[in-house]
PDB file of N, CA and C in Angstrom:
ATOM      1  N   UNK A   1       3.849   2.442   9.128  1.00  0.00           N
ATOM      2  CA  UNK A   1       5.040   2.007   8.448  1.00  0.00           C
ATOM      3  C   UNK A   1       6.111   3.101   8.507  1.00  0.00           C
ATOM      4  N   UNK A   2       5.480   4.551   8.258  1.00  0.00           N
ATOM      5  CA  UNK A   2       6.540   5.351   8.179  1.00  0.00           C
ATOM      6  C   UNK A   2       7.091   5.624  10.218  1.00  0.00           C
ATOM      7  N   UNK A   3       6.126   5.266  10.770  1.00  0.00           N
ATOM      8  CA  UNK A   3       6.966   5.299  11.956  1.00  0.00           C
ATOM      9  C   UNK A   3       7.988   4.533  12.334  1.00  0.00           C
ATOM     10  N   UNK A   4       7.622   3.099  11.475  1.00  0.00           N
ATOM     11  CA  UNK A   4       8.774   2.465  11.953  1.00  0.00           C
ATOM     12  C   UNK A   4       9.988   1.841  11.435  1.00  0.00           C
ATOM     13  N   UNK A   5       9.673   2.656   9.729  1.00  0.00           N
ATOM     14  CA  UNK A   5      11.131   2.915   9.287  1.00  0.00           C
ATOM     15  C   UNK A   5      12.091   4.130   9.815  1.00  0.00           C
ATOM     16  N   UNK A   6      11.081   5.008  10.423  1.00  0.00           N
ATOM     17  CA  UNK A   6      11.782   6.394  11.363  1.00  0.00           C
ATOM     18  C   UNK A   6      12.564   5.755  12.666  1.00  0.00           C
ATOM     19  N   UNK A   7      11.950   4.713  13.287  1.00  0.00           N
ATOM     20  CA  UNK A   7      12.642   4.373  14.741  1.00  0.00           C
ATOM     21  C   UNK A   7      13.566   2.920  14.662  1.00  0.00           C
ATOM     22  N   UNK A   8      13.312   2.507  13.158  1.00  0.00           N
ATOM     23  CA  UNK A   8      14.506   0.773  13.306  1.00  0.00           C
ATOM     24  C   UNK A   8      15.396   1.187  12.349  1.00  0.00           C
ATOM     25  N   UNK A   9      15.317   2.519  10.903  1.00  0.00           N
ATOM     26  CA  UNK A   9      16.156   2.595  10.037  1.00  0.00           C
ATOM     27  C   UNK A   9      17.701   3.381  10.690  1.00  0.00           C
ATOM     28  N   UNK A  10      18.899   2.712   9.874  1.00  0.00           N
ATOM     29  CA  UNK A  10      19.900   3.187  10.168  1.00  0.00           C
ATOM     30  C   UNK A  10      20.470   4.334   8.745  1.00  0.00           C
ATOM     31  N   UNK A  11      19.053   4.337   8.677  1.00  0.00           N
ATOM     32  CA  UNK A  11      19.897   5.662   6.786  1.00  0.00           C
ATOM     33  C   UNK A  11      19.713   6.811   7.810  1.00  0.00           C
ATOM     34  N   UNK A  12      20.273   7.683   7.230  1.00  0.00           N
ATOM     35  CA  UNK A  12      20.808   8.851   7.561  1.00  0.00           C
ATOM     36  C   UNK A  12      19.589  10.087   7.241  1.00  0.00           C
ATOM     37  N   UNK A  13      19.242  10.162   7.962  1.00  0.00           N
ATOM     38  CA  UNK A  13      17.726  11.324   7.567  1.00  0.00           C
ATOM     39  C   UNK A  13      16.758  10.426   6.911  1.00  0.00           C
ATOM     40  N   UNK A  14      16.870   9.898   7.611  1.00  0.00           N
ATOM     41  CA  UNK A  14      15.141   8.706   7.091  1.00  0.00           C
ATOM     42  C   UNK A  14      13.922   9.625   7.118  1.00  0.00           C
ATOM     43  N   UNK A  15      14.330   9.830   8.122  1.00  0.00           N
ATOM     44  CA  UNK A  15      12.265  11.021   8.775  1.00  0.00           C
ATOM     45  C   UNK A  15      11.743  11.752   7.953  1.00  0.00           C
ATOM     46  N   UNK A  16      12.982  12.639   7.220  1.00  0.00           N
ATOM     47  CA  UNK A  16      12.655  13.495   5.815  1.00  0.00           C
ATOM     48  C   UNK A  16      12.273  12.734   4.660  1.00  0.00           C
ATOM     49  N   UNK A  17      12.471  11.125   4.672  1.00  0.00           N
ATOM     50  CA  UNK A  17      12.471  10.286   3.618  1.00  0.00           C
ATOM     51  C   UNK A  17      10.858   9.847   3.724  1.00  0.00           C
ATOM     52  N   UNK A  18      10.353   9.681   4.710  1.00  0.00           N
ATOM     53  CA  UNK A  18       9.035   9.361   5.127  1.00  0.00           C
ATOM     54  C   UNK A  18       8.010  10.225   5.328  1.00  0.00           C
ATOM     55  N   UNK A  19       8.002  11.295   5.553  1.00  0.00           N
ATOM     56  CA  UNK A  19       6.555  12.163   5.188  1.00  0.00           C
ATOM     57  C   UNK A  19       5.786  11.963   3.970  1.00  0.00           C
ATOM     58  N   UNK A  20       6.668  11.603   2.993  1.00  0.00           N
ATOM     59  CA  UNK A  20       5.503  11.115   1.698  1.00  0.00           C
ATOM     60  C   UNK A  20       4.637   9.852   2.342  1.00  0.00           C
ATOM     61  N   UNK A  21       4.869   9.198   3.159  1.00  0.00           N
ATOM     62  CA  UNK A  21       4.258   7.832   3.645  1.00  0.00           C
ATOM     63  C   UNK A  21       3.414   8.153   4.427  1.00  0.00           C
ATOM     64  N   UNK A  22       3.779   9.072   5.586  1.00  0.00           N
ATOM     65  CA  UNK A  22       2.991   9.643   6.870  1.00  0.00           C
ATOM     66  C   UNK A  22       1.288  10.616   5.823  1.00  0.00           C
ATOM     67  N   UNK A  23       1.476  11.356   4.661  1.00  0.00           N
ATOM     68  CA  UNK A  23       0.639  11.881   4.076  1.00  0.00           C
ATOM     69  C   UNK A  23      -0.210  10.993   3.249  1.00  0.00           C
ATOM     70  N   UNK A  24       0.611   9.992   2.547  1.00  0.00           N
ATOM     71  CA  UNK A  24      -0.358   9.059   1.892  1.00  0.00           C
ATOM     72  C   UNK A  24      -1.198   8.604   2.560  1.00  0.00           C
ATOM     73  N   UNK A  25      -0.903   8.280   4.020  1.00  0.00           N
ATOM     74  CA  UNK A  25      -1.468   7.305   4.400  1.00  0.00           C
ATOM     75  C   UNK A  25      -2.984   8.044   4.828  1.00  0.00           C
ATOM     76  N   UNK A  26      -2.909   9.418   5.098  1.00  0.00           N
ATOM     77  CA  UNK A  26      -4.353  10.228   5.159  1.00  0.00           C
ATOM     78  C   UNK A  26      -5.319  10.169   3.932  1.00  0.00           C
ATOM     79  N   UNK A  27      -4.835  10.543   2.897  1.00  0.00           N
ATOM     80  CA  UNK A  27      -5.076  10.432   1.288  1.00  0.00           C
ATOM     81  C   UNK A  27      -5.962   8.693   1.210  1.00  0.00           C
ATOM     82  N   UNK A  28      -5.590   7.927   1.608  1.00  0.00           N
ATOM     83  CA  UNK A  28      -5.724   6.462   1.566  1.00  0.00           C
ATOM     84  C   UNK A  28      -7.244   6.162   1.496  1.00  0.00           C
ATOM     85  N   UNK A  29      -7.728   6.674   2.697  1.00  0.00           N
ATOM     86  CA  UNK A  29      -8.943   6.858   3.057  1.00  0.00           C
ATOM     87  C   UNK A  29      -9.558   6.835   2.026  1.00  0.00           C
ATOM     88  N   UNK A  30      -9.748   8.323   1.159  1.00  0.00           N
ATOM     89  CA  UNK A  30     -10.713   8.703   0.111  1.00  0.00           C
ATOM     90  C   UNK A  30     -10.175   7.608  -1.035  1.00  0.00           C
ATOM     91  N   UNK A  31      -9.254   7.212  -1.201  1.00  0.00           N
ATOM     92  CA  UNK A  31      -9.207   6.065  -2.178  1.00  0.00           C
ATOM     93  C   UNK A  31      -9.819   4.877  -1.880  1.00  0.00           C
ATOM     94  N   UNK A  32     -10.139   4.487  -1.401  1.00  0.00           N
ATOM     95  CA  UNK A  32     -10.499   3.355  -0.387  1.00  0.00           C
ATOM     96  C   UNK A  32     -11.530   3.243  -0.653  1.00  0.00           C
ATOM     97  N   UNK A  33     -12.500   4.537  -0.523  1.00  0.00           N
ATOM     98  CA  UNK A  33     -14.218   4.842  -0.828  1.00  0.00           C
ATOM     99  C   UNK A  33     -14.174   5.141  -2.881  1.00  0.00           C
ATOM    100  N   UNK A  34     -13.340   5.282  -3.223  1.00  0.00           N
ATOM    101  CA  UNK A  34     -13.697   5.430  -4.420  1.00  0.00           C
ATOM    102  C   UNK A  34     -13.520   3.687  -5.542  1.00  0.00           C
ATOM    103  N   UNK A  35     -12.336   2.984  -4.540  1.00  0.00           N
ATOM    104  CA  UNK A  35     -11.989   1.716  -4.865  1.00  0.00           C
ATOM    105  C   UNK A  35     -13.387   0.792  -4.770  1.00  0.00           C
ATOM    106  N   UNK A  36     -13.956   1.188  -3.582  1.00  0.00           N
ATOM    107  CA  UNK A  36     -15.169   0.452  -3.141  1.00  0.00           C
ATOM    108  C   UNK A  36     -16.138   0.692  -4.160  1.00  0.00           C
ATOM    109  N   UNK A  37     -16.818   1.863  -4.686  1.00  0.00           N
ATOM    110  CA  UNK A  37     -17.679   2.807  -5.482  1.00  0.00           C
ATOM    111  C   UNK A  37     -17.409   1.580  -6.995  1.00  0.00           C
ATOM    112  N   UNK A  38     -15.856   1.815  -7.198  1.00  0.00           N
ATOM    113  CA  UNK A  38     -16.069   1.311  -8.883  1.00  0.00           C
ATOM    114  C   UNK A  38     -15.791  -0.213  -8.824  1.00  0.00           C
ATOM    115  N   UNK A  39     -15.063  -0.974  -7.719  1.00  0.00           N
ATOM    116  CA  UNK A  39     -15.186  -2.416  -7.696  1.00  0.00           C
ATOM    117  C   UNK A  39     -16.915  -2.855  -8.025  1.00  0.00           C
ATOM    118  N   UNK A  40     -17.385  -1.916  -6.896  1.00  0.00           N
ATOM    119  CA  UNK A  40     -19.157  -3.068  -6.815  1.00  0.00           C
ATOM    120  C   UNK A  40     -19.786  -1.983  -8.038  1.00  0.00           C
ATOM    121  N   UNK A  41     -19.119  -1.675  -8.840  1.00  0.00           N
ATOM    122  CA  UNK A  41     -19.580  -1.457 -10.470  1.00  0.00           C
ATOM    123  C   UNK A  41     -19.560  -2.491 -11.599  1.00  0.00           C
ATOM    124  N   UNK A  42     -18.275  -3.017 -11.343  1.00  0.00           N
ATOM    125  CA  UNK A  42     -18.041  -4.553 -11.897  1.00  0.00           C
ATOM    126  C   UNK A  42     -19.234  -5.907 -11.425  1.00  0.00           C
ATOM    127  N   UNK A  43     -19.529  -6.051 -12.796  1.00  0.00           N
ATOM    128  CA  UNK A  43     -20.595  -7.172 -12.767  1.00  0.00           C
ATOM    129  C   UNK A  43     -19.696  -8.659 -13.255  1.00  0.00           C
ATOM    130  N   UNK A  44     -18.919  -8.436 -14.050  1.00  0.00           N
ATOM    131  CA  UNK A  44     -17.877  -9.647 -15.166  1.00  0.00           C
ATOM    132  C   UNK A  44     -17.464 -10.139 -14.149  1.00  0.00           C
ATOM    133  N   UNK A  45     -17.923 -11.602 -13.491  1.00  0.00           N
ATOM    134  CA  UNK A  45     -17.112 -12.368 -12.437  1.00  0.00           C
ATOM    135  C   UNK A  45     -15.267 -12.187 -13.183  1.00  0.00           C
ATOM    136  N   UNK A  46     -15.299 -12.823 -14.351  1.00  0.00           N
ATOM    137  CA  UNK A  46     -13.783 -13.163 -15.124  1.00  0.00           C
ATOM    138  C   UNK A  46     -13.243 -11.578 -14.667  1.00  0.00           C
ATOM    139  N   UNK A  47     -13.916 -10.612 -14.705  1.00  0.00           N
ATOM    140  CA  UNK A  47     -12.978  -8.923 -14.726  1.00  0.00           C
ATOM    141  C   UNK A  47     -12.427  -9.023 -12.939  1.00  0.00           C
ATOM    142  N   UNK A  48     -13.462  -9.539 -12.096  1.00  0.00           N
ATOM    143  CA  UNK A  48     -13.440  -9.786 -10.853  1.00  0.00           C
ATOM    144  C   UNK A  48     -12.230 -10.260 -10.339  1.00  0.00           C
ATOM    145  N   UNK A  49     -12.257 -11.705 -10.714  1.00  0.00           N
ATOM    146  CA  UNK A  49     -11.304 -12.199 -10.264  1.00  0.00           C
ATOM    147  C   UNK A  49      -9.741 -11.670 -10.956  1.00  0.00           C
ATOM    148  N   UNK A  50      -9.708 -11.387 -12.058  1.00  0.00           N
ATOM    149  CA  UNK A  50      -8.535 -10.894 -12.372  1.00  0.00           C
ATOM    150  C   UNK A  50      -7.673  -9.937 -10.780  1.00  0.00           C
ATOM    151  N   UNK A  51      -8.840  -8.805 -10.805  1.00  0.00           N
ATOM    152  CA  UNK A  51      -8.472  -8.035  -9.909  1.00  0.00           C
ATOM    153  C   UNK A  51      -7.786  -8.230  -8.689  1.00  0.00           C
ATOM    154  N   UNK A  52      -8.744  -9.238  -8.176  1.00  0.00           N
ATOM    155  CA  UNK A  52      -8.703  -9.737  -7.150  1.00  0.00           C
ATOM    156  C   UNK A  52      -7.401 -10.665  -6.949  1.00  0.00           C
ATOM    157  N   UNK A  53      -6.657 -11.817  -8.250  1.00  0.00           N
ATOM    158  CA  UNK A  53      -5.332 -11.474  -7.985  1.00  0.00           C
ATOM    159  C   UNK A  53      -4.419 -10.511  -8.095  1.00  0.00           C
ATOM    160  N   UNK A  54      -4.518  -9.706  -8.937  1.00  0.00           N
ATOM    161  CA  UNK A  54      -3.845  -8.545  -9.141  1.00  0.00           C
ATOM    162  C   UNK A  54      -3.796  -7.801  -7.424  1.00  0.00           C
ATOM    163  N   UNK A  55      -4.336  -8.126  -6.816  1.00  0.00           N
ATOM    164  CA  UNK A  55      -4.512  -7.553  -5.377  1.00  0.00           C
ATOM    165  C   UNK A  55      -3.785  -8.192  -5.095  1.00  0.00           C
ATOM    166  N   UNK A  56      -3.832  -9.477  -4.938  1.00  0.00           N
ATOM    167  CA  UNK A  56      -3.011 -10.614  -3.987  1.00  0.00           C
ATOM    168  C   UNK A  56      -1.740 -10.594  -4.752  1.00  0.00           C
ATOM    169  N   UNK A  57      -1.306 -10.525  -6.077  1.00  0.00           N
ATOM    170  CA  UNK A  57       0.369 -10.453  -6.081  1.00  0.00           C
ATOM    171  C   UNK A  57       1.079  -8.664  -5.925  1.00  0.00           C
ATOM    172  N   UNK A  58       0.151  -7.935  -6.279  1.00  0.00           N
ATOM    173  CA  UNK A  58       0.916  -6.253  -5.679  1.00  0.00           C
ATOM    174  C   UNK A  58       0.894  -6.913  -4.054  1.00  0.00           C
ATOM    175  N   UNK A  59      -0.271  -7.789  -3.213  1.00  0.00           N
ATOM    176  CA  UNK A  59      -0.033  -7.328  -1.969  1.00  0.00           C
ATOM    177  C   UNK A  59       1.621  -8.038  -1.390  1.00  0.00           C
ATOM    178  N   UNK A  60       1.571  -9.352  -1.898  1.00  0.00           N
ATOM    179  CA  UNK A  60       2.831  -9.955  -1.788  1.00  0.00           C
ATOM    180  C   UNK A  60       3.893  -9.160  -2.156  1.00  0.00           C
ATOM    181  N   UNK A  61       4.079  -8.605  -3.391  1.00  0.00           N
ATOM    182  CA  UNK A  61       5.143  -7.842  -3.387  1.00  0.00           C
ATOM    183  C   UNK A  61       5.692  -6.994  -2.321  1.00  0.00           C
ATOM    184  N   UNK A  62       4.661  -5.789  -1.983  1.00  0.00           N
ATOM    185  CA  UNK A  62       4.885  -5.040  -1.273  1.00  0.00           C
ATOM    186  C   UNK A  62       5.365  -5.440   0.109  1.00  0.00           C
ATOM    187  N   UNK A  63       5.022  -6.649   0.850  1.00  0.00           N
ATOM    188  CA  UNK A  63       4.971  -7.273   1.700  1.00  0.00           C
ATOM    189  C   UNK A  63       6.355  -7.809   1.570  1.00  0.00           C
ATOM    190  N   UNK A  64       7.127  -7.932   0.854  1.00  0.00           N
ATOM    191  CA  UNK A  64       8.561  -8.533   0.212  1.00  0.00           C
ATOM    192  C   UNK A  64       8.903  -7.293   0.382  1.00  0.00           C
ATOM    193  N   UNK A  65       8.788  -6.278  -0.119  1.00  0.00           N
ATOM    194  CA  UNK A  65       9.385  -5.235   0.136  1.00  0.00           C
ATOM    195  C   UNK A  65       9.802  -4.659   1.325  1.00  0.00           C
ATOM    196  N   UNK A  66       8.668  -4.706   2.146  1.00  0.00           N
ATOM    197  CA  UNK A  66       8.661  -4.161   3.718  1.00  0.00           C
ATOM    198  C   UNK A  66       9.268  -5.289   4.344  1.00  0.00           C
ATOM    199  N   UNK A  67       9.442  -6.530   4.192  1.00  0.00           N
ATOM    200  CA  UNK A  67      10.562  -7.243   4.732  1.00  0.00           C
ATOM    201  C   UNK A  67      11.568  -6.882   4.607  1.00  0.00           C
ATOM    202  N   UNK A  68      12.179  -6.398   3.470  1.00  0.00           N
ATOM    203  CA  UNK A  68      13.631  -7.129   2.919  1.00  0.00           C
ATOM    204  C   UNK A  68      14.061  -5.356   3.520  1.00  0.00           C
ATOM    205  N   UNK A  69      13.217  -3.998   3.997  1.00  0.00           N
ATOM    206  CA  UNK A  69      13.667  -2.774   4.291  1.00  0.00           C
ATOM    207  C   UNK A  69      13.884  -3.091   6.142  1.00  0.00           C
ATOM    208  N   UNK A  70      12.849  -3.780   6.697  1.00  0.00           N
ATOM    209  CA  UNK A  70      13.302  -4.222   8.146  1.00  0.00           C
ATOM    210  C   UNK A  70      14.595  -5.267   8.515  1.00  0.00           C
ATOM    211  N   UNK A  71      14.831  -5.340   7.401  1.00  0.00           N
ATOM    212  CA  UNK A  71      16.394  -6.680   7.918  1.00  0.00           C
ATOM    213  C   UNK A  71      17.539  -5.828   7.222  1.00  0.00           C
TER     214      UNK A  71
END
């Protein structure tokens, strides 16, 4: 993502704007394994599914977001 707000954005020093993105995205990893670790801790189908939309409307958002920065 941060590459390719670096090569389609027209802001003015984008590249400096995107290293927080280029670093998260290493960081991601170990979240990923710890997300996994305490999800399959949850036994409460009802706690489950909450989550599980809570996934699906942050993912939409974000996904709205990264549209509306490419146009």
């Amino acid at each position: 993502m941060a590459q390719n707000l670096s090569n389609k954005s027209e802001i003015p020093n984008i590249r400096n704007a995107v290293t927080f993105l280029e670093g998260h995205g290493d960081a991601d990893q170990g979240h990923m394994a710890e997300l996994r670790r305490v999800l399959e801790s949850i036994t409460d189908r009802r706690d489950l599914e909450a989550i599980v939309l809570c996934g699906k409307v942050v993912s939409q958002l974000y996904t709205a977001m990264i549209d509306r920065l490419a146009n």
